[in-house]
Protein backbone atom coordinates (compact mmCIF):
# COMPACT_ATOMS: atom_id res chain seq x y z
CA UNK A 1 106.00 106.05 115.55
CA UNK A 2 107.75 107.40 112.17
CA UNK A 3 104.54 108.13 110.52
CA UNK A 4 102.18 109.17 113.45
CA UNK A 5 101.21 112.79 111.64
CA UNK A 6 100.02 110.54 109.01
CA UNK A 7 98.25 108.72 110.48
CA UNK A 8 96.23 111.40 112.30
CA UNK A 9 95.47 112.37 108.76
CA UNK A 10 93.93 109.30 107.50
CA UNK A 11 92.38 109.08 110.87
CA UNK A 12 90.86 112.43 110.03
CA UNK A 13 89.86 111.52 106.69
CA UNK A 14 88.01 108.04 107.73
CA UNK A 15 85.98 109.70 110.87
CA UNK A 16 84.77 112.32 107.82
CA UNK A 17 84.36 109.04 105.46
CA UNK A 18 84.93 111.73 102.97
CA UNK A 19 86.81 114.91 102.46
CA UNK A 20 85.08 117.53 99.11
CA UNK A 21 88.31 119.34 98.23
CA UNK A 22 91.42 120.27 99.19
CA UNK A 23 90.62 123.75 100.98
CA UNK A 24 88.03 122.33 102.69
CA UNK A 25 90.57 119.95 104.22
CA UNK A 26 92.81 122.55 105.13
CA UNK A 27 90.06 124.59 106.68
CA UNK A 28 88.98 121.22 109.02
CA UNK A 29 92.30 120.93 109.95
CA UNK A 30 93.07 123.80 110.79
CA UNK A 31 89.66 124.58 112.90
CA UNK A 32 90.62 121.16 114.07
CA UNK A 33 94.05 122.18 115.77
CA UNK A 34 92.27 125.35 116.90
CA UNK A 35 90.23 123.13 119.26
CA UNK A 36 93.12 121.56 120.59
CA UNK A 37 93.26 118.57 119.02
CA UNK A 38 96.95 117.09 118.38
CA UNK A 39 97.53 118.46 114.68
CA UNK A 40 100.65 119.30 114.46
CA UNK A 41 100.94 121.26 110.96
CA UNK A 42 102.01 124.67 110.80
CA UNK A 43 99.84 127.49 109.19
CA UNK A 44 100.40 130.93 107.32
CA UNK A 45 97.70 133.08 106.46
CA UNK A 46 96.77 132.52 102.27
CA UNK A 47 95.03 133.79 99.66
CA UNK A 48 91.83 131.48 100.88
CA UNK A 49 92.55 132.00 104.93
CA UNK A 50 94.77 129.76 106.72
CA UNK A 51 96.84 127.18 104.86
CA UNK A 52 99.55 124.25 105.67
CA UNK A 53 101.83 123.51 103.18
CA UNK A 54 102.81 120.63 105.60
CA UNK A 55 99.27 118.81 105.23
CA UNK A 56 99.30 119.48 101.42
CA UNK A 57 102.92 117.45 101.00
CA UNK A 58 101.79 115.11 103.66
CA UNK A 59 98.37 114.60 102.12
CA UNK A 60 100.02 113.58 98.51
CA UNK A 61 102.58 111.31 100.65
CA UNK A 62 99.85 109.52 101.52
CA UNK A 63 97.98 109.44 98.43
CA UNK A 64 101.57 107.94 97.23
CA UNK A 65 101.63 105.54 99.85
CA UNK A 66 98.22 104.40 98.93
CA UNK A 67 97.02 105.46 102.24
CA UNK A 68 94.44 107.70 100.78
CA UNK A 69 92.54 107.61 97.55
CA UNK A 70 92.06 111.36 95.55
CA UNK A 71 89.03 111.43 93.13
CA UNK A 72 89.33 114.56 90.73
CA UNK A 73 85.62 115.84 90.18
CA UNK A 74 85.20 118.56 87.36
CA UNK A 75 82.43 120.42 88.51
CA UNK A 76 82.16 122.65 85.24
CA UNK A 77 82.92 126.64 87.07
CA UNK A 78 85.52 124.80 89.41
CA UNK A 79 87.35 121.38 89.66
CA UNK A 80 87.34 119.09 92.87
CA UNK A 81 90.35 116.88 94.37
CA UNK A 82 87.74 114.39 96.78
CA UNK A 83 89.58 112.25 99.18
CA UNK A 84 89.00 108.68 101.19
CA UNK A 85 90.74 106.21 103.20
CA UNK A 86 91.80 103.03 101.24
CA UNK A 87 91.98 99.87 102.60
CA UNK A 88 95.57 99.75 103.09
CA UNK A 89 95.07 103.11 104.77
CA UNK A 90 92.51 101.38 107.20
CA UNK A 91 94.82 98.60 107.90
CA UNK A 92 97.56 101.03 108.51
CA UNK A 93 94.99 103.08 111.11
CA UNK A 94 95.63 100.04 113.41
CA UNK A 95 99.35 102.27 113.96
CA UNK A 96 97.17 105.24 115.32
CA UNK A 97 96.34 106.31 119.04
CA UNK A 98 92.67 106.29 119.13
CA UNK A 99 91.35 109.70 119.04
CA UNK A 100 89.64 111.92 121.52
CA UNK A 101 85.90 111.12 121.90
CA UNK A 102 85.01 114.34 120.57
CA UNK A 103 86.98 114.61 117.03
CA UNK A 104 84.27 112.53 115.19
CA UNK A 105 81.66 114.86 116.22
CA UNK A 106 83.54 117.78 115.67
CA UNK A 107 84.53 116.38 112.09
CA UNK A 108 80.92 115.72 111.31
CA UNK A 109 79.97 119.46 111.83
CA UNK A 110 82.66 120.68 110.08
CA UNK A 111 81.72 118.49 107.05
CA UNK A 112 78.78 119.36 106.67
CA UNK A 113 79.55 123.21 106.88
CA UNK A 114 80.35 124.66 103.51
CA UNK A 115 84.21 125.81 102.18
CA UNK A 116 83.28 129.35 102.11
CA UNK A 117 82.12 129.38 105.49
CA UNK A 118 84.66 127.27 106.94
CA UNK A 119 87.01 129.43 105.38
CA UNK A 120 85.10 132.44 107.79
CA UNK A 121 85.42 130.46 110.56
CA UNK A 122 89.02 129.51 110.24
CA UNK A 123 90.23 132.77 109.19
CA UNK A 124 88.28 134.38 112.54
CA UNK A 125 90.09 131.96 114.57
CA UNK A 126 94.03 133.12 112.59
CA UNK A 127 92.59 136.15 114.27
CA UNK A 128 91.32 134.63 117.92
CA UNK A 129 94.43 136.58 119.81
CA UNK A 130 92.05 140.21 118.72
CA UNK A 131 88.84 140.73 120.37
CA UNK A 132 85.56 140.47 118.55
CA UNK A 133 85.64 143.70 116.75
CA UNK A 134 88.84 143.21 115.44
CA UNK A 135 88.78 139.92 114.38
CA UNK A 136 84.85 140.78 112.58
CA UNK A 137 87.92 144.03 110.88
CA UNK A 138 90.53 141.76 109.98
CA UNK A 139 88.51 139.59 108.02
CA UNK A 140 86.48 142.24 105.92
CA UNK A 141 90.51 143.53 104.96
CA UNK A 142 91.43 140.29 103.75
CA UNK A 143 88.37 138.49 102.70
CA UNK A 144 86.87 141.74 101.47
CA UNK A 145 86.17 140.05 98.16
CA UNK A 146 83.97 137.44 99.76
CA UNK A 147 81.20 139.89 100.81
CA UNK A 148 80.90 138.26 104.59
CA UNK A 149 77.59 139.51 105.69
CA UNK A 150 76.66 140.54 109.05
CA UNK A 151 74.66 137.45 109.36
CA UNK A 152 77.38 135.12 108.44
CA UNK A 153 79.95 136.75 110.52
CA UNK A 154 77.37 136.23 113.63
CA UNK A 155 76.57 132.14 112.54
CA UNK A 156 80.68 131.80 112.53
CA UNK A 157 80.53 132.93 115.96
CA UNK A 158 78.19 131.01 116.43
CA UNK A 159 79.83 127.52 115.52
CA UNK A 160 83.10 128.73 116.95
CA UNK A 161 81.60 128.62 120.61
CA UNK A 162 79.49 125.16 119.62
CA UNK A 163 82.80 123.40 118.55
CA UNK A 164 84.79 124.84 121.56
CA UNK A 165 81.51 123.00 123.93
CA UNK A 166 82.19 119.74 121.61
CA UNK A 167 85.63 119.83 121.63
CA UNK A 168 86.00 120.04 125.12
CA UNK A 169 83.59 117.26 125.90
């Protein structure tokens, strides 16, 4: 199928119900593909961790397409892009292979994790080729301004090894 990437994406969106912003999508994503599921956008390392200009052009095709529906929040310090599926975007879902069991649950815990620390998890896993200590050094040179405490760095870990369990079923 022609549009089969984009439908995985409004498949992704409608198992989340809701995606808060458009790192926070990128982050899911990209933690997404990490855990082997069939995401097929490319990634460079950005200013806020990993980053797909792929899924940000195929994101506002389908916002064009009226696939997906993007609500702009201003939250006062920072403004919000909030996306959902749209009912010709669930009609158009019928064109997608059902998903693994496991990417709704893995969705819902990434959803419910915050942007900063999905941003720590997903910039660990850019790193995932380095052991431990390397990755922990990577990410306090280019995330220094974020202050990732000790604590933090340990709960990424943490989720990283949960998801991986989830993932694989």
């Amino acid at each position: 199928m022609l549009l089969q990437e984009h439908a995985k994406i409004v498949q992704f969106v409608s198992l989340a119900c809701e995606v808060n912003g458009r790192k926070k999508m990128q982050k899911m994503v990209y933690i997404l593909k990490k855990m082997n599921f069939p995401f097929v956008e490319k990634y460079e390392l950005h200013m806020y961790g990993p980053y797909s200009e792929e899924l940000t052009l195929r994101v506002e095709e389908l916002c064009e397409m009226g696939f997906l529906a993007e609500r702009f929040e201003d939250k006062g310090s920072y403004k919000q892009y909030c996306y959902q599926v749209t009912d010709e975007g669930s009609m158009f879902l019928n064109t997608a292979e059902e998903p693994r069991t496991q990417l709704s649950d893995c969705i819902e815990r990434l959803n419910s994790k915050s942007s900063r620390f999905l941003e720590l998890v997903s910039t660990l896993l850019f790193f995932d080729q380095l052991d431990k200590e390397q990755q922990i050094a990577k990410v306090r040179i280019v995330k220094n301004k974020l202050n990732f405490t000790e604590q933090e760095m340990d709960q990424a870990f943490e989720f990283i090894e949960e998801l991986q369990l989830v993932s694989a079923g």
